[in-house]
Protein backbone atom coordinates (compact mmCIF):
# COMPACT_ATOMS: atom_id res chain seq x y z
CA UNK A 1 0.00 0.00 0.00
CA UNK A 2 2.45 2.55 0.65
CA UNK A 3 4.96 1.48 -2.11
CA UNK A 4 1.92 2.35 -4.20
CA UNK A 5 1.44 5.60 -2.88
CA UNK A 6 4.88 6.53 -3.40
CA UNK A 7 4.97 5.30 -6.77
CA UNK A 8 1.70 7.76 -7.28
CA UNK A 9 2.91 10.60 -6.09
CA UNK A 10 6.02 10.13 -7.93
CA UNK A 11 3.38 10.03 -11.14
CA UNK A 12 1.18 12.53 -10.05
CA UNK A 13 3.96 15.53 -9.43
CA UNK A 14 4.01 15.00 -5.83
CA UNK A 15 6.96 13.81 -5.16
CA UNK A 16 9.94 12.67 -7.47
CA UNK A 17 11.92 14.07 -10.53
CA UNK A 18 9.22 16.49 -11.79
CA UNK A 19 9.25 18.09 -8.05
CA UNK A 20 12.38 18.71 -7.95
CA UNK A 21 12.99 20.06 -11.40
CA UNK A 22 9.53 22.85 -10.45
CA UNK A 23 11.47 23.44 -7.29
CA UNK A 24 14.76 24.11 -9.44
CA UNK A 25 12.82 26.62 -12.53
CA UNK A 26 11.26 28.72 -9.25
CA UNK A 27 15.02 29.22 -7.73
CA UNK A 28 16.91 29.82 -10.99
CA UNK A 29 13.58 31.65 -12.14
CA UNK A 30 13.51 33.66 -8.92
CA UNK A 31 17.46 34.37 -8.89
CA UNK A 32 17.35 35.84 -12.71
CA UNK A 33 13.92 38.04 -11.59
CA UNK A 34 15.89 39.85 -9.24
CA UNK A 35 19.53 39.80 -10.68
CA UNK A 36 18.23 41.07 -13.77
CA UNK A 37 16.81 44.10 -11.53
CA UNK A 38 19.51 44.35 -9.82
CA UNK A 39 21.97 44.46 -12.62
CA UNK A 40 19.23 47.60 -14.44
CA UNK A 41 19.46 49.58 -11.21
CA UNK A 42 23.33 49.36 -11.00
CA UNK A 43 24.08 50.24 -14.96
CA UNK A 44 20.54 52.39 -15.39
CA UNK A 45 18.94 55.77 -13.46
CA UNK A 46 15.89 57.28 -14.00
CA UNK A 47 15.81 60.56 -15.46
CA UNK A 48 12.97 62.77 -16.12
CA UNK A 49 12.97 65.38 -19.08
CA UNK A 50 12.40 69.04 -18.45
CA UNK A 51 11.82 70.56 -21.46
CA UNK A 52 10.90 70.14 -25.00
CA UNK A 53 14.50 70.52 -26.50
CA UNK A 54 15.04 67.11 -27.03
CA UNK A 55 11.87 66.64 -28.78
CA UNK A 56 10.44 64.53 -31.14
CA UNK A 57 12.90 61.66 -29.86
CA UNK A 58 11.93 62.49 -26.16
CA UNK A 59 9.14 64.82 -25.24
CA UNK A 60 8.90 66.96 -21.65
CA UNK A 61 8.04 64.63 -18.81
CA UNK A 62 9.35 61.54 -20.61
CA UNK A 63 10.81 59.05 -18.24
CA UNK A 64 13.85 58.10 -19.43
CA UNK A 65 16.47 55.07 -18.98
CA UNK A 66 20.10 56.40 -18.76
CA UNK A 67 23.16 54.12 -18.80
CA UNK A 68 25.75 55.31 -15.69
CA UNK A 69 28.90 55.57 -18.33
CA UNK A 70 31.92 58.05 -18.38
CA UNK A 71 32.09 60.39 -20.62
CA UNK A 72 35.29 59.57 -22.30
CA UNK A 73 33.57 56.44 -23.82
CA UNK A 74 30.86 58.96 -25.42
CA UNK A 75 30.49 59.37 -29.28
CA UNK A 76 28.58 61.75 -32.05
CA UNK A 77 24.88 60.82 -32.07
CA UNK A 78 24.60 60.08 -28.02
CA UNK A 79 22.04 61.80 -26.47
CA UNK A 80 23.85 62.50 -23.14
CA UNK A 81 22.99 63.39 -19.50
CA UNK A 82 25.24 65.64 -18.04
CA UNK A 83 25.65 69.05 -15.87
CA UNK A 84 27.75 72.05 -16.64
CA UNK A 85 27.94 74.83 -14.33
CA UNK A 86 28.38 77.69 -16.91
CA UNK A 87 24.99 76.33 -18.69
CA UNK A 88 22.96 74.97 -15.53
CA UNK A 89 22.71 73.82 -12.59
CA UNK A 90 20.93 70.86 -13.26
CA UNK A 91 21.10 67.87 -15.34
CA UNK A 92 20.65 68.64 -19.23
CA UNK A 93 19.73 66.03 -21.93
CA UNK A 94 21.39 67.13 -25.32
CA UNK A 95 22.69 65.01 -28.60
CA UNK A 96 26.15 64.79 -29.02
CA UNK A 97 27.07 66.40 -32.54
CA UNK A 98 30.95 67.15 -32.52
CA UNK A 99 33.89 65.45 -30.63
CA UNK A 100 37.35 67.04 -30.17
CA UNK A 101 38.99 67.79 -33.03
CA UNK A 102 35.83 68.13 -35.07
CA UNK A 103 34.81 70.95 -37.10
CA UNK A 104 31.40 71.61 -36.83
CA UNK A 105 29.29 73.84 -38.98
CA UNK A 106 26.33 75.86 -40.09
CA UNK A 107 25.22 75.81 -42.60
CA UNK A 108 26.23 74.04 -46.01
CA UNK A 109 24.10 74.75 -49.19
CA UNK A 110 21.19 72.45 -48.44
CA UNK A 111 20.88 74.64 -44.84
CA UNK A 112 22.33 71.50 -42.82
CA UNK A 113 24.85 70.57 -40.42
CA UNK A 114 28.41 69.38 -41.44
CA UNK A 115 30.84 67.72 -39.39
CA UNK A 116 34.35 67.78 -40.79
CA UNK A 117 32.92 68.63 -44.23
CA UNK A 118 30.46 65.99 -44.28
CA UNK A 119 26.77 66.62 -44.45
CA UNK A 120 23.94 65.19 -41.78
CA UNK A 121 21.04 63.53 -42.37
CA UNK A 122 19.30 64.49 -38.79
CA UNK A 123 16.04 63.31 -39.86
CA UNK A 124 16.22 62.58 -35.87
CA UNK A 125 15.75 66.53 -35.46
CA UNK A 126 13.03 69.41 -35.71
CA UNK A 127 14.65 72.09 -37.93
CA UNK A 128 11.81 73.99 -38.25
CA UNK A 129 11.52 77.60 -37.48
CA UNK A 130 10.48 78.70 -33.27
CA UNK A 131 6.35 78.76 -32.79
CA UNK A 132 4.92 82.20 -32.39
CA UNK A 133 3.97 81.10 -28.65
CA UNK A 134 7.36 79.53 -27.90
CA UNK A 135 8.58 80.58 -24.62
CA UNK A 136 12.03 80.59 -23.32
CA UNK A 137 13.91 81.41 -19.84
CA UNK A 138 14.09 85.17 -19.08
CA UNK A 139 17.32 86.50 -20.53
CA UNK A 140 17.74 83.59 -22.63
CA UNK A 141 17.15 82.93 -26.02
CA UNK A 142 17.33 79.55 -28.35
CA UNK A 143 19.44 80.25 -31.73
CA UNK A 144 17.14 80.50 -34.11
CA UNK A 145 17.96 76.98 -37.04
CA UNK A 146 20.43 77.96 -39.76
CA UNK A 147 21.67 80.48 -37.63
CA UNK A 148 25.73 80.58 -39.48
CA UNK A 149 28.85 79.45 -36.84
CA UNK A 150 31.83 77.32 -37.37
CA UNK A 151 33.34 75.70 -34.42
CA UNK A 152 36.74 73.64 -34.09
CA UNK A 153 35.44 71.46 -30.64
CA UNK A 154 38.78 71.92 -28.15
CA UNK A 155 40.30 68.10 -27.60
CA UNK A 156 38.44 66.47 -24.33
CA UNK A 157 34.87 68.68 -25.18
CA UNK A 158 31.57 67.93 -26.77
CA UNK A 159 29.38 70.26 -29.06
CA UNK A 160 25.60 69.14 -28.15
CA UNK A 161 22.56 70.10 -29.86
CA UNK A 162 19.22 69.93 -28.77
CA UNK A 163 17.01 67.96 -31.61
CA UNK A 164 14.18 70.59 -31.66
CA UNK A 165 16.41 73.35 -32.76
CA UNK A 166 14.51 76.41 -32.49
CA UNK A 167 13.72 75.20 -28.47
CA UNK A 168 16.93 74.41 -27.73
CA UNK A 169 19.15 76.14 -25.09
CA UNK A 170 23.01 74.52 -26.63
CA UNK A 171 26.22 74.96 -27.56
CA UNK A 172 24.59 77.94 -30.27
CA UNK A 173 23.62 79.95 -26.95
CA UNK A 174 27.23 79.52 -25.70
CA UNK A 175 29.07 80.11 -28.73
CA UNK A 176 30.72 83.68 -27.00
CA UNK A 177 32.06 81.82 -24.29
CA UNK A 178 35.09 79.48 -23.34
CA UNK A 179 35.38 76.71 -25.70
CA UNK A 180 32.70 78.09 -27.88
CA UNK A 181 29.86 76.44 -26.42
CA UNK A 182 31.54 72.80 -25.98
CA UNK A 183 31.11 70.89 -22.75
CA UNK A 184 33.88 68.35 -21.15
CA UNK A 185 33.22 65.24 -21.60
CA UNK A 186 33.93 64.88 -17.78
CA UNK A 187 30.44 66.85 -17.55
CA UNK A 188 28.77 63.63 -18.95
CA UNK A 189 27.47 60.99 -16.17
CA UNK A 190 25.04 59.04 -18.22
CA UNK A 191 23.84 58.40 -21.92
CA UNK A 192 20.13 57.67 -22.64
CA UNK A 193 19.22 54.07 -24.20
CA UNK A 194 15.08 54.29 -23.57
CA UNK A 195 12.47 55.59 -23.03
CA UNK A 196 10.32 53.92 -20.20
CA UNK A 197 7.04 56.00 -19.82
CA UNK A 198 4.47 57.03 -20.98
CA UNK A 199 5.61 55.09 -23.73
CA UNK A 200 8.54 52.07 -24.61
CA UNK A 201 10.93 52.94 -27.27
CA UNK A 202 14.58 52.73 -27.55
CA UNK A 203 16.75 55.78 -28.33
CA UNK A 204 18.29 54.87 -31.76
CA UNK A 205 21.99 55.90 -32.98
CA UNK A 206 21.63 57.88 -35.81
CA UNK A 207 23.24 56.08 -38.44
CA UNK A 208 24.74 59.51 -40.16
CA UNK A 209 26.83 59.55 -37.81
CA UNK A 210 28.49 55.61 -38.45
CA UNK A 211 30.73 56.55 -41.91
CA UNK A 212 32.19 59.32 -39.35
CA UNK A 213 35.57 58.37 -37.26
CA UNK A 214 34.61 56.11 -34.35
CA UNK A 215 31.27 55.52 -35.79
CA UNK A 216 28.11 55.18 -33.79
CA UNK A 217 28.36 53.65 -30.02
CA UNK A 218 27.20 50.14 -29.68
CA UNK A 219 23.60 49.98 -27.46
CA UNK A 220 23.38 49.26 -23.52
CA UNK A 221 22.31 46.02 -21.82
CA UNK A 222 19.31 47.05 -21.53
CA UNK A 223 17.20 44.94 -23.55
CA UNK A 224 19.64 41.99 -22.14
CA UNK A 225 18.39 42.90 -18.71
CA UNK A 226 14.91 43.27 -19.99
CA UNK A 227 15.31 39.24 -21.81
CA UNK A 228 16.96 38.33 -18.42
CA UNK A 229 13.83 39.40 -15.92
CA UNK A 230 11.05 38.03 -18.58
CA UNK A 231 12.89 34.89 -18.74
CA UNK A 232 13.03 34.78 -14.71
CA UNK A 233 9.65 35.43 -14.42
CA UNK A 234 8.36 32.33 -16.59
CA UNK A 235 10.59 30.24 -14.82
CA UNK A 236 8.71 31.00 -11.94
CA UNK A 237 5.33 30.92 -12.98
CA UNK A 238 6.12 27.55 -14.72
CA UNK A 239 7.81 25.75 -11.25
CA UNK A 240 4.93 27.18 -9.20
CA UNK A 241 2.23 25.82 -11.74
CA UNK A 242 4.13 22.38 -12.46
CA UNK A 243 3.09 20.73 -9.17
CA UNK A 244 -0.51 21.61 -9.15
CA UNK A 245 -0.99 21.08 -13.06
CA UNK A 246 -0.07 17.91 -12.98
CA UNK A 247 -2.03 16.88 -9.80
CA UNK A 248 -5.00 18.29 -11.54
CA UNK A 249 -4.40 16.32 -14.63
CA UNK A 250 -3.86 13.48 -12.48
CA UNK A 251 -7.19 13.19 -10.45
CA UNK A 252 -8.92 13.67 -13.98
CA UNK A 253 -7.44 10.84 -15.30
CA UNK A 254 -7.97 8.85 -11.93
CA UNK A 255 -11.88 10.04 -12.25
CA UNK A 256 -12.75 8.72 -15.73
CA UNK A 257 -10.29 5.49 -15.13
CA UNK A 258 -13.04 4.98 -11.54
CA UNK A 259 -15.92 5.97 -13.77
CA UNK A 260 -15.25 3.19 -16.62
């Protein structure tokens, strides 16, 4: 009698291999859940937008995902956290548009951007010309797009760009100053990869910016982490549901076997 209760439960998901192997997917399941959070929390921070500078890739109150990085491992295209004391005291969101050594201008005969000579395709951006209603800081003014400079960026610096030109509080407004409007790359403390609310997209790489020296920077982990906490997850829904699914399916089978 007991030998073939043993033998039941063994069948029934009681007991046995298939308990042990539930038991197993809700520990690895559980330990990939929570690594995979804890690994976004130590590469990613939170950031929330302030303006509409930035926009149409990220619009004011955006929540954003920003990968912890220094900035010496930046490159053209990035849109970049970062705080500079002669712009702001607070963290600023800006696209990266020359590196040191670059020569970056405005405008060539088509009313674009070149970089060393070479044309951009910022399809990214919103050249158009500022709304009549546009407001801006007291004091402070956005340049208006195809507004003429020519800047050499100083070795170690960054020229940024907001995308929505004629909102845009940049390098342009700064062009009188040290450095002609370039920020250190020591400035920069994170780079964005996504955004997270109100709605899920990633933060492509322009791809202008790839025949250029150094190319394009390669993406976060972020959608690593993402495949990492969905696959934890179903591990654990899957152990947790083994056991009783196949008790379930067992007592069926045990009801029509008693009814026949």
């Amino acid at each position: 009698m007991g030998g073939t209760e043993a033998i039941r439960g063994t069948k029934d998901g009681r007991g046995g291999l298939g308990s042990v192997l539930s038991g197993l997917a809700v520990a690895i399941g559980f330990a990939l859940f929570l690594g995979g959070f804890v690994w976004g929390a130590v590469v990613y921070r939170p950031y929330t937008v302030p303006t509409d500078s930035m926009m149409p890739t990220v619009r004011p109150g955006d929540r954003v995902l920003a990968q912890r990085i220094d900035g010496a491992k930046v490159r053209r295209g990035d849109v970049v956290v970062f705080t500079d004391s002669m712009w702001s005291d607070l963290p600023m969101v800006k696209r990266v548009v020359g590196v040191g050594g670059d020569t970056v201008k405005c405008c060539d005969a088509g009313g674009g951007l070149t970089v060393n000579g070479t044309p951009l395709d910022e399809s990214y951006a919103d050249t158009t010309r500022p709304d009549s209603g546009l407001a801006m800081p007291p004091g402070q003014a956005a340049a208006a797009p195809g507004t003429p400079f020519e800047v050499v960026v100083p070795e170690g610096n960054l020229f940024l760009l907001g995308d929505r030109r004629a909102a845009s509080l940049d390098s342009r407004s700064h062009l009188q100053e040290a450095g002609q409007g370039t920020v250190p790359r020591s400035d920069v403390n994170a780079r964005v990869d996504a955004v997270a609310w109100p709605s899920l997209a990633m933060v492509e790489r322009p791809r202008t910016y790839a025949g250029l020296p150094g190319g394009v920077s390669q993406a976060g982990p972020l959608l690593l982490q993402v495949i990492v906490v969905a696959v934890g997850a179903a591990l654990v829904v899957l152990g947790a549901a083994y056991g009783p699914l196949v008790r379930v399916l067992g007592r069926g089978r045990r009801e029509r076997a008693g009814a026949s």
